[in-house]
C-alpha atoms as a PDB file:
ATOM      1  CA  UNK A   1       3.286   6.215  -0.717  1.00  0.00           C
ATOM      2  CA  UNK A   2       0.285   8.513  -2.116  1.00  0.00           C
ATOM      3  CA  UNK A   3      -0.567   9.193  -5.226  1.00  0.00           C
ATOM      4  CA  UNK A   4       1.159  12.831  -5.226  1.00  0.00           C
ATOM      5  CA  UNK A   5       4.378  11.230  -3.953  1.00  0.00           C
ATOM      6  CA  UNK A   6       4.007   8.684  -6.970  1.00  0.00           C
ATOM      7  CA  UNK A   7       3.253  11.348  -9.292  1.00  0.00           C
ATOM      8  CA  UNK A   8       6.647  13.326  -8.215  1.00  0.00           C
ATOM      9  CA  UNK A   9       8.623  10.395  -8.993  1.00  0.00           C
ATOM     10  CA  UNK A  10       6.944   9.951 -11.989  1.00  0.00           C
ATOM     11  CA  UNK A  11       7.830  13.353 -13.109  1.00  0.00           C
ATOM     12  CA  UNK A  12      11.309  13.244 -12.552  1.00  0.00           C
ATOM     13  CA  UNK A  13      12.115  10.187 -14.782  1.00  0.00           C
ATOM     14  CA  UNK A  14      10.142  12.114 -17.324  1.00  0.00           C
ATOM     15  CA  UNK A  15      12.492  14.874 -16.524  1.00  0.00           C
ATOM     16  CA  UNK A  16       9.888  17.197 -15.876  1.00  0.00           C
ATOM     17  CA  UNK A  17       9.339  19.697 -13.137  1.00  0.00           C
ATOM     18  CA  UNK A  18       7.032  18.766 -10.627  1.00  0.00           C
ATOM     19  CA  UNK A  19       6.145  22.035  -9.723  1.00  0.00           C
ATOM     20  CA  UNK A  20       5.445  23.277 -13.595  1.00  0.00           C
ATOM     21  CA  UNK A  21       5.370  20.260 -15.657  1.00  0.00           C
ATOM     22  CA  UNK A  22       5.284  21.376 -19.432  1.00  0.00           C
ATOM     23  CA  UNK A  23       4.535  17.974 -21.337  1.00  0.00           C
ATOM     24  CA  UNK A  24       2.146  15.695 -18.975  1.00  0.00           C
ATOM     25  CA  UNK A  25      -0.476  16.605 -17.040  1.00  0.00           C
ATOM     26  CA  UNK A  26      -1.440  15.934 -13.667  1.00  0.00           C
ATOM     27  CA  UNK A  27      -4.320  13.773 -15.291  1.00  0.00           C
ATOM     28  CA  UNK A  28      -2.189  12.354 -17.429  1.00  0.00           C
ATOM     29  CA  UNK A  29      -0.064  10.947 -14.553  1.00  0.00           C
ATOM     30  CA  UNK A  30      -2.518   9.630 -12.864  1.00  0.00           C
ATOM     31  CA  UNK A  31      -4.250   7.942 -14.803  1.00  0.00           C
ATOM     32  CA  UNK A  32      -1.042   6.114 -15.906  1.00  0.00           C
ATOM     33  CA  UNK A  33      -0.577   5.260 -12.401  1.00  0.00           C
ATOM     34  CA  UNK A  34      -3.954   3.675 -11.483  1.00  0.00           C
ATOM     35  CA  UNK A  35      -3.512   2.024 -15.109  1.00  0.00           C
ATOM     36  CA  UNK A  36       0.004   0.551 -14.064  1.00  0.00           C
ATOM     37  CA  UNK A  37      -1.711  -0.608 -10.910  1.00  0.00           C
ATOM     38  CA  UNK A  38      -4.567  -2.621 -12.172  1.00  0.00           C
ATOM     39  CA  UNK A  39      -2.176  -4.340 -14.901  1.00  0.00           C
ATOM     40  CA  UNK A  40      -0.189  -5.037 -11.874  1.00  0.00           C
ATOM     41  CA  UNK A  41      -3.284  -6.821 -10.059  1.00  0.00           C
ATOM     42  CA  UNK A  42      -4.111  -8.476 -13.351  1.00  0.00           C
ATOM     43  CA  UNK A  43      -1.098  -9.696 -13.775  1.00  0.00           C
ATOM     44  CA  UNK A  44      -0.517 -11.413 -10.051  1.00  0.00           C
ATOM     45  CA  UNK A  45      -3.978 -11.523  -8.663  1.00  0.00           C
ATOM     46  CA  UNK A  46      -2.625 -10.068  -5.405  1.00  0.00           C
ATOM     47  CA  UNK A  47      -5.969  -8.393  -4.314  1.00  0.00           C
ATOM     48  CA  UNK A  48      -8.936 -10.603  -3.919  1.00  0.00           C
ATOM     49  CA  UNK A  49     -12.255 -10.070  -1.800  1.00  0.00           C
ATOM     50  CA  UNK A  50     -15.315 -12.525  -1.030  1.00  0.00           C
ATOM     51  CA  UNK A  51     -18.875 -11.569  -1.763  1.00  0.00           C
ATOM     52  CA  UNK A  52     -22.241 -13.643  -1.565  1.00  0.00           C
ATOM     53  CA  UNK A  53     -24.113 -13.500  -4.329  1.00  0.00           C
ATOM     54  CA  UNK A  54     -27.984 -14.570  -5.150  1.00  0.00           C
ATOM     55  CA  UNK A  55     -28.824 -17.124  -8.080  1.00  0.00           C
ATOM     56  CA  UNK A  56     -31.788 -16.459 -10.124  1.00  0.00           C
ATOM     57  CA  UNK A  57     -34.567 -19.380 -10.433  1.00  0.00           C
ATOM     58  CA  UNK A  58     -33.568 -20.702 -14.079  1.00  0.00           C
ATOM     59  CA  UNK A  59     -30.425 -18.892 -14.982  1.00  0.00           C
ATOM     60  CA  UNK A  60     -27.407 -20.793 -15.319  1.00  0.00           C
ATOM     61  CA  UNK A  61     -24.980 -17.793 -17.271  1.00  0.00           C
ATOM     62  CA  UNK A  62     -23.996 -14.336 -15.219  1.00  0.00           C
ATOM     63  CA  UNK A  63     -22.071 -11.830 -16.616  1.00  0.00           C
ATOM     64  CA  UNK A  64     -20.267 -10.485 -13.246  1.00  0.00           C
ATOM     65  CA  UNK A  65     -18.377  -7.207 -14.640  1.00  0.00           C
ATOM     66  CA  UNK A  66     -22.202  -6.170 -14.765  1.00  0.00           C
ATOM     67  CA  UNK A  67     -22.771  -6.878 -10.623  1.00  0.00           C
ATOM     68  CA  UNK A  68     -18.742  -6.472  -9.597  1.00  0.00           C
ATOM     69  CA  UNK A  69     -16.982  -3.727 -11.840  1.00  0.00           C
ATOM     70  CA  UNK A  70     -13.780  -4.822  -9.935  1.00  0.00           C
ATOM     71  CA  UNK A  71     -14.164  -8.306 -11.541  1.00  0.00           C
ATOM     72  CA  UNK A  72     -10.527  -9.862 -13.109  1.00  0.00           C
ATOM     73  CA  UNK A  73     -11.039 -13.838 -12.171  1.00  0.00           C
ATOM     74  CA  UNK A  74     -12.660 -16.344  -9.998  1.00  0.00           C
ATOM     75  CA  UNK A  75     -10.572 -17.950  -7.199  1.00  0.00           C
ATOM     76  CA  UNK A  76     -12.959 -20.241  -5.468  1.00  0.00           C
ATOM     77  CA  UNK A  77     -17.112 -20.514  -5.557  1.00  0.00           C
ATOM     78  CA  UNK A  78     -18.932 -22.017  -2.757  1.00  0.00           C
ATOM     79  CA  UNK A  79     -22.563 -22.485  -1.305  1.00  0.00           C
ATOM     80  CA  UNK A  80     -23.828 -19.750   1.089  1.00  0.00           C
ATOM     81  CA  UNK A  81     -24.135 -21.916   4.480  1.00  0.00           C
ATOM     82  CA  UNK A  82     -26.647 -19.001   5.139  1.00  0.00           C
ATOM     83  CA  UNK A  83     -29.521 -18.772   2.600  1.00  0.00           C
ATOM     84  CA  UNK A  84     -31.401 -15.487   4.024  1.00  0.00           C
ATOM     85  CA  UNK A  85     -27.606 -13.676   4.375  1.00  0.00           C
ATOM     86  CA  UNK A  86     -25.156 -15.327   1.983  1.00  0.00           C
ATOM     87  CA  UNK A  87     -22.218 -14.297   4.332  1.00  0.00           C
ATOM     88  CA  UNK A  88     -20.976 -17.832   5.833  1.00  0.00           C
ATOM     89  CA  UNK A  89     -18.595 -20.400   3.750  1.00  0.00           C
ATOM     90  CA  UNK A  90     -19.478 -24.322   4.342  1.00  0.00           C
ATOM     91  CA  UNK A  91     -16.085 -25.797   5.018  1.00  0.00           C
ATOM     92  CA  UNK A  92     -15.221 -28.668   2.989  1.00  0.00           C
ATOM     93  CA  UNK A  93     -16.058 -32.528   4.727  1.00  0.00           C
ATOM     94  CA  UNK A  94     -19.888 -31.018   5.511  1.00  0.00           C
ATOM     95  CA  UNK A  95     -21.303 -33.858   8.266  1.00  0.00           C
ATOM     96  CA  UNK A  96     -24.921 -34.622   8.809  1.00  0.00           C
ATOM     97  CA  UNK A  97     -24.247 -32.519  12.336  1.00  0.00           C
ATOM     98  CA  UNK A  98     -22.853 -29.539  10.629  1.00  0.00           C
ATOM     99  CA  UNK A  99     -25.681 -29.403   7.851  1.00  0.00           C
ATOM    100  CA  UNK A 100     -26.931 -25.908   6.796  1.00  0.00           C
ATOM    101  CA  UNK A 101     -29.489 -24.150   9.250  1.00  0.00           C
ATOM    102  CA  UNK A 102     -31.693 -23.770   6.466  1.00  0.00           C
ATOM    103  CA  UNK A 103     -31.490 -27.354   4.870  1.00  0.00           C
ATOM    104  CA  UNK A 104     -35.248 -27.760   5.895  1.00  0.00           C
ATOM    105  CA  UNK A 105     -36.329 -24.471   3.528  1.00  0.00           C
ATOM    106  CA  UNK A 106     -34.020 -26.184   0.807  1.00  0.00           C
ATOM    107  CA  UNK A 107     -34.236 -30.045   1.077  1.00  0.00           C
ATOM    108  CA  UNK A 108     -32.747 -30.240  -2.036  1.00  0.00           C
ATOM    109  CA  UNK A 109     -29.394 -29.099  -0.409  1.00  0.00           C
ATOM    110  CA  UNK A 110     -28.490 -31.860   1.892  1.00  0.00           C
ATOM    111  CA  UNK A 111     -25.331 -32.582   4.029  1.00  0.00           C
ATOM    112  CA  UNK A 112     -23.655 -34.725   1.188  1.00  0.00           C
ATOM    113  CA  UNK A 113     -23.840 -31.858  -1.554  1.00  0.00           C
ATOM    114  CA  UNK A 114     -20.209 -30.333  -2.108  1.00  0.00           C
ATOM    115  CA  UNK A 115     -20.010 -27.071  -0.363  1.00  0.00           C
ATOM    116  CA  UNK A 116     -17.047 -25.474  -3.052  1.00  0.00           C
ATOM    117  CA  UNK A 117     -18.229 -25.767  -6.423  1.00  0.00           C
ATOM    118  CA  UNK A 118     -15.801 -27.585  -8.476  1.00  0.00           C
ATOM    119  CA  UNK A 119     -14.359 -25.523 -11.269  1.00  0.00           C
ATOM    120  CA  UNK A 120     -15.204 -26.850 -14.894  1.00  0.00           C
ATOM    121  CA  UNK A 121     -14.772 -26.377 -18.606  1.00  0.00           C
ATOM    122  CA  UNK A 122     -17.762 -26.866 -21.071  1.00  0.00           C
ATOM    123  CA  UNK A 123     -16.703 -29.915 -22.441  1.00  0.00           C
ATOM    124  CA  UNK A 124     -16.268 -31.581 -19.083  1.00  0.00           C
ATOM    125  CA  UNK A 125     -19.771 -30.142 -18.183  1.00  0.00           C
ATOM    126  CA  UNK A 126     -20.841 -32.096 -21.554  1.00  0.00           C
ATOM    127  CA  UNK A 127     -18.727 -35.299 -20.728  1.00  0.00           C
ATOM    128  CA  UNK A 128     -20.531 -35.846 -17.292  1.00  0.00           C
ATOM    129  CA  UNK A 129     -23.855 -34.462 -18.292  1.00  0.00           C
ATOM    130  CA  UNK A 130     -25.286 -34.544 -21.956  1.00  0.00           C
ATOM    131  CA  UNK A 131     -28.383 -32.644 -20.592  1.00  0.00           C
ATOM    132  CA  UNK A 132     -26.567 -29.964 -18.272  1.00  0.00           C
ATOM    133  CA  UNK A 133     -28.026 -27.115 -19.799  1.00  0.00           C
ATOM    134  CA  UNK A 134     -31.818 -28.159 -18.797  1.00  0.00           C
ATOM    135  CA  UNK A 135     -30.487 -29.897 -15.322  1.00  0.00           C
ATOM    136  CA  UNK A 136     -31.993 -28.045 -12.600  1.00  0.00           C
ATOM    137  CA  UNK A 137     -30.738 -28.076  -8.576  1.00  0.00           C
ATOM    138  CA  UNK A 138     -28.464 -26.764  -6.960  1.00  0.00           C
ATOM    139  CA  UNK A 139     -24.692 -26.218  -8.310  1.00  0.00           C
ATOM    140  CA  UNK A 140     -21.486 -28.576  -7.969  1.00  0.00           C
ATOM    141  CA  UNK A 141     -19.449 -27.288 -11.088  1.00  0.00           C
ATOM    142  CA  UNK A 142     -18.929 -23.657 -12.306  1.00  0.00           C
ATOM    143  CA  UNK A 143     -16.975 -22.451 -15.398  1.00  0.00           C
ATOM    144  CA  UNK A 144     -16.130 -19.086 -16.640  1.00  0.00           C
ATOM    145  CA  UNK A 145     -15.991 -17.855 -20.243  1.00  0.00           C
ATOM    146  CA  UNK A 146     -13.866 -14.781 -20.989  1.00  0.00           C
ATOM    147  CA  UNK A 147     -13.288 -12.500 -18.106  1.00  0.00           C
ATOM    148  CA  UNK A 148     -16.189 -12.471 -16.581  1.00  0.00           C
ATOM    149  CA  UNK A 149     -19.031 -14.929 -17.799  1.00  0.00           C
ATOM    150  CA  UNK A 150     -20.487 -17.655 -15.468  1.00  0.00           C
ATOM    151  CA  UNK A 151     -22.125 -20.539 -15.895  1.00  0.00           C
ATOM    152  CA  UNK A 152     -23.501 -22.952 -13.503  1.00  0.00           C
ATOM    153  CA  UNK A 153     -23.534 -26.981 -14.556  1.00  0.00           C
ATOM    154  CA  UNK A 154     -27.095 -26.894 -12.774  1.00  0.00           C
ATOM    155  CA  UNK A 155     -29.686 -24.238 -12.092  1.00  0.00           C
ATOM    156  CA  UNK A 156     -31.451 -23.502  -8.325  1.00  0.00           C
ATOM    157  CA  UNK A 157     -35.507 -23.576  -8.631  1.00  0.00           C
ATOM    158  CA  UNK A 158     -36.081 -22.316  -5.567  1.00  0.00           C
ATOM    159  CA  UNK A 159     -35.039 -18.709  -4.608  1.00  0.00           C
ATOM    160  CA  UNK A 160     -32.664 -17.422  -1.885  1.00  0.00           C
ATOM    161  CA  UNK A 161     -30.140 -20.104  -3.024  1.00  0.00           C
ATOM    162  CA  UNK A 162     -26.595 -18.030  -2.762  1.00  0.00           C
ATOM    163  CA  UNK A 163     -23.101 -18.364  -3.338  1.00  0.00           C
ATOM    164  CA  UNK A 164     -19.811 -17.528  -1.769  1.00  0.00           C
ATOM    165  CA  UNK A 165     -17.389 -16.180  -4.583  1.00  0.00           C
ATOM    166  CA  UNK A 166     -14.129 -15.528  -3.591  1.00  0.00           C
ATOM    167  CA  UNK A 167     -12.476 -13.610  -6.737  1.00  0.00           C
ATOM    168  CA  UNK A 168      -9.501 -11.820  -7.722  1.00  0.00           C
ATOM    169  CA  UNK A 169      -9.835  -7.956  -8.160  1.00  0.00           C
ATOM    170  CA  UNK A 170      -8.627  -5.070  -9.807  1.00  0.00           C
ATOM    171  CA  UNK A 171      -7.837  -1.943  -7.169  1.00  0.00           C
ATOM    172  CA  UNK A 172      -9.589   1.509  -6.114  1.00  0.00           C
ATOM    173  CA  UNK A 173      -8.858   3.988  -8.518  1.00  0.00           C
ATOM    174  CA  UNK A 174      -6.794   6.552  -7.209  1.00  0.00           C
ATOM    175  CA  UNK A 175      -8.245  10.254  -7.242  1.00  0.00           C
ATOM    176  CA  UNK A 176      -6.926  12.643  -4.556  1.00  0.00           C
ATOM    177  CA  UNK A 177      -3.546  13.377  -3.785  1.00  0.00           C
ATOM    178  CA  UNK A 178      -4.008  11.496  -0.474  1.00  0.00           C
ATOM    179  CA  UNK A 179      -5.070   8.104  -2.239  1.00  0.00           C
ATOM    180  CA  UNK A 180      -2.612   5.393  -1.729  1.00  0.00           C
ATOM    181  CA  UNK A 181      -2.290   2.082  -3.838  1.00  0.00           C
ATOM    182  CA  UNK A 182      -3.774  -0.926  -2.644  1.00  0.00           C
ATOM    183  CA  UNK A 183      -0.594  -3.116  -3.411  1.00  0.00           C
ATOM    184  CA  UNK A 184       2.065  -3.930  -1.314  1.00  0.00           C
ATOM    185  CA  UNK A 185       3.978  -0.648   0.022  1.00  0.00           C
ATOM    186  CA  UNK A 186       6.992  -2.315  -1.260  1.00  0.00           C
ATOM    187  CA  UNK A 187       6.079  -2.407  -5.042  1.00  0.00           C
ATOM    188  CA  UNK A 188       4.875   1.304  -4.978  1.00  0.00           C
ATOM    189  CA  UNK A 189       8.307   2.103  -6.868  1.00  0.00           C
ATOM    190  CA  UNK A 190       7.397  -0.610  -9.761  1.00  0.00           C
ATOM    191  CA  UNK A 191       3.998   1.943 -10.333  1.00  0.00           C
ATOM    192  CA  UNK A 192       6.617   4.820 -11.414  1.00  0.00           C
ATOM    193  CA  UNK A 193       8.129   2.321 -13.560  1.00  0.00           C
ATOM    194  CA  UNK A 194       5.327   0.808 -15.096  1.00  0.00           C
ATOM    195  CA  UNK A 195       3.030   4.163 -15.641  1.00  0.00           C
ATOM    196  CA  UNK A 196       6.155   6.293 -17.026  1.00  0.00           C
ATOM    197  CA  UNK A 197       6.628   3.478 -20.015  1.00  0.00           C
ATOM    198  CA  UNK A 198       3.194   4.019 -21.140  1.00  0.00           C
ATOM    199  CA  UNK A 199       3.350   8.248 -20.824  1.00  0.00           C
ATOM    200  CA  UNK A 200       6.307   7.327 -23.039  1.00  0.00           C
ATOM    201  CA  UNK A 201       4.712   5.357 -25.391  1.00  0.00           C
ATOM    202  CA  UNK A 202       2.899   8.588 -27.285  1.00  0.00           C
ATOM    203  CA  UNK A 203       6.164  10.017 -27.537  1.00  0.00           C
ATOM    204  CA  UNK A 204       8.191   6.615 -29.086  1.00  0.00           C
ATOM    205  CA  UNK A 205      11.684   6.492 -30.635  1.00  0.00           C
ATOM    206  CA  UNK A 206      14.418   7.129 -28.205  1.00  0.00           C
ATOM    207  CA  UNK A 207      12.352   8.041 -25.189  1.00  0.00           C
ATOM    208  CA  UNK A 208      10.315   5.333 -25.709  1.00  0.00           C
ATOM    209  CA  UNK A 209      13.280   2.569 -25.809  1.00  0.00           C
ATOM    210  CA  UNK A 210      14.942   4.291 -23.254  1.00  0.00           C
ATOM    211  CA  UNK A 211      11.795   3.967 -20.461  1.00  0.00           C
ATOM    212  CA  UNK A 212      11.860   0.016 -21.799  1.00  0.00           C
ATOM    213  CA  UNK A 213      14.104  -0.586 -18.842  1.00  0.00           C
ATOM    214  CA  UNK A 214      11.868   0.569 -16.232  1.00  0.00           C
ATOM    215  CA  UNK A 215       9.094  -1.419 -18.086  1.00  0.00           C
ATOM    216  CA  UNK A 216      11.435  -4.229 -17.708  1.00  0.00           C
ATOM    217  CA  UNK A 217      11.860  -3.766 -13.312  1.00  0.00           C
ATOM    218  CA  UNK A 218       8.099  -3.592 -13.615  1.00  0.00           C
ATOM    219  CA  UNK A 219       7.633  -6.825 -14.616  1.00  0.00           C
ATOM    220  CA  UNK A 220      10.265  -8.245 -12.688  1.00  0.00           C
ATOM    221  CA  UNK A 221       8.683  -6.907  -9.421  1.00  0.00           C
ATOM    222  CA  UNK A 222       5.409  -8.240 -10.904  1.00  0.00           C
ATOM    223  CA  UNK A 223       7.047 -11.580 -11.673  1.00  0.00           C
ATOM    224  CA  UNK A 224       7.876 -11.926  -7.379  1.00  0.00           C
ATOM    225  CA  UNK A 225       4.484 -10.897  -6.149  1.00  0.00           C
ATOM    226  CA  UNK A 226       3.035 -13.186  -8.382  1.00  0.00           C
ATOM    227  CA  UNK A 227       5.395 -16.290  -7.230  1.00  0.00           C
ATOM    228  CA  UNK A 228       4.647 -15.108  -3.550  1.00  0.00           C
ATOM    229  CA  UNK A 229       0.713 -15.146  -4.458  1.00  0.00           C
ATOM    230  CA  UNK A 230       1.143 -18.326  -6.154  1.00  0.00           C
ATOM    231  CA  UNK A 231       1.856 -20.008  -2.757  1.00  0.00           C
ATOM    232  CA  UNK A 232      -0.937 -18.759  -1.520  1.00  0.00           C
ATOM    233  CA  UNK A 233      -2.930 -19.592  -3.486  1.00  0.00           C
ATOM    234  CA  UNK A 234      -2.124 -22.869  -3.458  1.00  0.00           C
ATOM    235  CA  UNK A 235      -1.942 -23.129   0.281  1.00  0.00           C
ATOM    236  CA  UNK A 236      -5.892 -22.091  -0.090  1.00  0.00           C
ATOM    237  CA  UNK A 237      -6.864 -24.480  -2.562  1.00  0.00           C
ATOM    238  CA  UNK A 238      -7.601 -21.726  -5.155  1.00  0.00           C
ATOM    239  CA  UNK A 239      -8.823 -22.695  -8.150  1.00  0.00           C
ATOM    240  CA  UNK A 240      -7.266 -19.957 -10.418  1.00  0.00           C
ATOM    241  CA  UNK A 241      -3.179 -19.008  -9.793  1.00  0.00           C
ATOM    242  CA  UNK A 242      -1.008 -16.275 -11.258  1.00  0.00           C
ATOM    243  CA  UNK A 243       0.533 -16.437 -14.517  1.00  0.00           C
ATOM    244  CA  UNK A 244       4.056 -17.874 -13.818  1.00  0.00           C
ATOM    245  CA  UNK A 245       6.387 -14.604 -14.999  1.00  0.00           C
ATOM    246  CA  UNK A 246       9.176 -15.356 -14.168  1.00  0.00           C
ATOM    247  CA  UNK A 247       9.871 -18.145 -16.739  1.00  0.00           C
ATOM    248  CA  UNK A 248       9.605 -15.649 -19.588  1.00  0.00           C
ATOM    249  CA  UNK A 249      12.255 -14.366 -21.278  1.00  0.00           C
ATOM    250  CA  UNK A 250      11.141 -10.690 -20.722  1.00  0.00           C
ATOM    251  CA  UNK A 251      14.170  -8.863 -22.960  1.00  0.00           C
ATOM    252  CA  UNK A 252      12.683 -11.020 -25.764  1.00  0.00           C
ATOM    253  CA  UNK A 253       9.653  -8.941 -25.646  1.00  0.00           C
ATOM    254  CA  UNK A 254      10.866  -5.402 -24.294  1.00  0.00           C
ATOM    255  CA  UNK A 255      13.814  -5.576 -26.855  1.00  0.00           C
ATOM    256  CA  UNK A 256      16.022  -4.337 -24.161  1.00  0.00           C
ATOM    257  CA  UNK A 257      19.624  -3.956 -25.552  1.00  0.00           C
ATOM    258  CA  UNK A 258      22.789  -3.084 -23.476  1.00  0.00           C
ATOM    259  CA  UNK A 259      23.907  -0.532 -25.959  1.00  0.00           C
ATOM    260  CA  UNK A 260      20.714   2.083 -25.218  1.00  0.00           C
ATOM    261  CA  UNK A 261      21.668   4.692 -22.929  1.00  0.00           C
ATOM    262  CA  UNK A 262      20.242   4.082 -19.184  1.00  0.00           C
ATOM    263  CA  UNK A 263      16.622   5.339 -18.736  1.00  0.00           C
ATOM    264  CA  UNK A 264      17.522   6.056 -15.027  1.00  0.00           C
ATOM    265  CA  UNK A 265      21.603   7.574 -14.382  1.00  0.00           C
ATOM    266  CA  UNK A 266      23.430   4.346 -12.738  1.00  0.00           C
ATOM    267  CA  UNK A 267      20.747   1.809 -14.262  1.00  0.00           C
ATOM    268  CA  UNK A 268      21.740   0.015 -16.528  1.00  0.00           C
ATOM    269  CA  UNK A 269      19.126  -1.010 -19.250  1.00  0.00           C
ATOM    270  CA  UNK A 270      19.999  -5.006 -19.268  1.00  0.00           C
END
């Protein structure tokens, strides 16, 4: 679906007229919508995309919402097998025959070295390596702090050294009429769902508890792409996997009762 088909829908479970809405706005819509959408990614890391990227000599912390504004989490960090492009993975059980073209630029990078960067906490950087943040060479470990901070349990001091990093991220906002969401075409419907509980949320009371429902099929689509990724994921080795939603007890949180009139006609709210 596009975004103006998304929008209709969206207007008619906030029993509006498409044609002359009175209370929302066509920005308002929208913006709900991309906003449902990147919770959506956040939430099941469905869309992910690899992209080299160069080390600078001596820095061992990156913030990466600075170079990647699509940034949500890493999923796996290798070496660049290419040092002048950055564009080709090393595949894991690296021989002396299969070393990197450009070993002889980069001696310090031989065929032993771990291609995919094994994925480490401070304190495990600490326990192997008192002195990590003054050890210099190329990488083996990475960590992240926060969302989107870096760091690197050794530093290159050479330039052109580059990494692979394959990462999870949040989708294209949608601006014309014509835009379509980069999810699945089957969990287009959850988007209606998800964006008309928070167009609801500046109203509250009754309207609010009565979209709480469609908040709640939001999720619950959410919670089966995110199994579905999960496999993946694991099938791949990743080093970072979807939360696991479907073991929480979603009416807990959404305070969904049986007694609250259905949001939708025929839908009922538990």
């Amino acid at each position: 679906m596009k975004l103006e088909d998304l929008r209709q829908l969206a207007y008619l479970d906030l029993d509006e007229d498409p044609a002359s809405p009175r209370y929302y706005t066509d920005a308002e819509v929208r913006d709900a919508l991309n906003e449902a959408e990147r919770f959506f990614c956040l939430l099941t890391l469905c869309l992910e995309t690899t992209r080299p990227f160069a080390l600078t000599p001596g820095v061992r912390f990156y913030p990466l919402l600075r170079e990647w504004h699509d940034w949500i989490a890493p999923l796996r960090v290798r070496l660049s097998s290419d040092v002048a492009e950055g564009i080709t993975a090393l595949d894991d059980g690296v021989t002396a025959d299969t070393a990197m073209p450009n070993e002889q630029a980069h001696p310090g990078l031989v065929a032993s070295a771990t291609p995919k960067l094994a994925p480490s906490t401070m304190s495990e950087m600490w326990g192997l390596n008192s002195d990590w943040l003054t050890a210099t060479g190329y990488p083996e470990r990475y960590g992240c702090l926060g969302f989107d901070l870096l760091f690197l349990d050794k530093v290159a001091t050479l330039g052109g050294v580059k990494l692979l990093i394959t990462y999870a991220r949040s989708p294209r906002p949608m601006v014309l009429d014509t835009d379509a969401p980069e999810i699945l075409e089957a969990d287009h419907h959850a988007l209606v769902d998800g964006a008309v509980s928070l167009l609801r949320m500046k109203e509250g009371g009754d309207e609010l508890a009565g979209a709480m429902a469609g908040l709640g099929r939001y999720l619950q689509v959410a919670a089966k792409r995110a199994a579905q990724v999960r496999g993946r994921s694991l099938a791949q080795r990743y080093d970072k996997l979807p939360l696991e939603l479907e073991r929480y007890d979603f009416s807990r949180l959404l305070k969904i009762r049986p007694d609250l009139a259905p949001h939708r006609k025929g839908v009922p709210n538990g």
